[in-house]
Protein backbone atom coordinates (compact mmCIF):
# COMPACT_ATOMS: atom_id res chain seq x y z
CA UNK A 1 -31.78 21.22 -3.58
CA UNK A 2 -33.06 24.78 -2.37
CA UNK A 3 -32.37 27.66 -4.36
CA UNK A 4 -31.75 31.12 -2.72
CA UNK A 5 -33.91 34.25 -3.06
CA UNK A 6 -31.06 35.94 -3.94
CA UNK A 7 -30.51 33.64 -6.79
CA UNK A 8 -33.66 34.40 -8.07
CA UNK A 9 -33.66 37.88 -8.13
CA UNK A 10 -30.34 37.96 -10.03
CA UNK A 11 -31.77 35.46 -12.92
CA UNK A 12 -35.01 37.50 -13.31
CA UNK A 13 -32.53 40.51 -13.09
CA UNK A 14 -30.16 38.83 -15.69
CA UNK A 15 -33.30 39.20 -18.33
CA UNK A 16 -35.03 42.35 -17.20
CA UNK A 17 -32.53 44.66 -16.13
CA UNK A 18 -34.62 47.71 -15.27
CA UNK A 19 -36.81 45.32 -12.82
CA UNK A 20 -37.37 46.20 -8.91
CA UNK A 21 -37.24 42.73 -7.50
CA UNK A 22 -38.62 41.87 -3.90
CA UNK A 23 -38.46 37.68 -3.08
CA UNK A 24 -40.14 36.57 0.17
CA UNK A 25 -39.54 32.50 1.09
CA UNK A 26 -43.00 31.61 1.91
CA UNK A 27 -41.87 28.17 3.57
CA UNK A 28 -38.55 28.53 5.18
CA UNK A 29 -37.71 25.49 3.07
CA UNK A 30 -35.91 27.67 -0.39
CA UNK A 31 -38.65 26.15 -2.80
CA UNK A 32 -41.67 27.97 -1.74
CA UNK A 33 -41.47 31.90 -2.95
CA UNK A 34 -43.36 35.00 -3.76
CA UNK A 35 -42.16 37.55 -6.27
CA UNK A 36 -43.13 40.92 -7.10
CA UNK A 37 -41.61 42.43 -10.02
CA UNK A 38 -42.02 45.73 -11.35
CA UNK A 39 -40.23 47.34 -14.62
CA UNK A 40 -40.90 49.99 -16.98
CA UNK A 41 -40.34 47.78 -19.43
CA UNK A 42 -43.36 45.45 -18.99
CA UNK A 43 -45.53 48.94 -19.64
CA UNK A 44 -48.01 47.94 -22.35
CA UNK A 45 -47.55 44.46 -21.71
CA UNK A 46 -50.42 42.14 -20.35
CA UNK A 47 -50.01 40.54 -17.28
CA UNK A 48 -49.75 37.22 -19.16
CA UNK A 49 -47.24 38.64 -21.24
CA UNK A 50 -44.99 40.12 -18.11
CA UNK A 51 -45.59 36.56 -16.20
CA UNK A 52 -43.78 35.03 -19.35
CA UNK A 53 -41.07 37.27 -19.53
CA UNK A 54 -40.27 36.64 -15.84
CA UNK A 55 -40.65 32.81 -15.84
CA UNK A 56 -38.56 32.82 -19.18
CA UNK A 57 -35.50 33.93 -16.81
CA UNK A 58 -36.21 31.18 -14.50
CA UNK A 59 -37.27 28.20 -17.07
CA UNK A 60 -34.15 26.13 -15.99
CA UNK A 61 -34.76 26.27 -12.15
CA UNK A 62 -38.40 26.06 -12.17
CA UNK A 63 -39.56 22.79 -11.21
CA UNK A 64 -36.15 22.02 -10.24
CA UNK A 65 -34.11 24.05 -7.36
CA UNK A 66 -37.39 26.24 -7.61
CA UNK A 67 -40.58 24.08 -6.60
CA UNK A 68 -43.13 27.36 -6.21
CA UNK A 69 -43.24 30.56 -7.00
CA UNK A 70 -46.20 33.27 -6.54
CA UNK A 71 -46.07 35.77 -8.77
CA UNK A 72 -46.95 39.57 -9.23
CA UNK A 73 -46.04 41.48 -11.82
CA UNK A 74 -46.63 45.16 -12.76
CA UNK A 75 -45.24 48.72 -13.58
CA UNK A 76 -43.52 51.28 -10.93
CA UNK A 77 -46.00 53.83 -9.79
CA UNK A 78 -44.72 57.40 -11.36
């Protein structure tokens, strides 16, 4: 079962509500995807440390509905 981009954004949303969220299907297929996320929030966090916060709002899907997923993490530019 795919899951939809939209889907995704929402969860990682759901947990860090002052992320910018942009999902790209790498695939076509719904399993494959790349995901940049960007919040104030993360500033002062490692990039470790903002990876875990993101795939904490998508432990249930991952390796389920969500096969894949590249991501990027990082702060808005001022």
């Amino acid at each position: 079962m795919a899951m939809d981009a939209s889907e995704i954004e929402r969860l990682i949303k759901l947990h860090v509500p002052d992320a910018e969220v942009t999902i790209r299907d790498l695939a076509g297929d719904g399993d494959h995807y790349a995901a940049t996320v960007l919040a104030e929030s993360f500033r002062g966090k490692s990039r470790v440390q903002q990876h875990q916060i993101v795939y904490e709002a998508l432990k249930a899907e991952m390796g389920g509905k969500l096969h894949a997923l590249a991501l990027q993490t990082g702060t808005p530019e001022p």
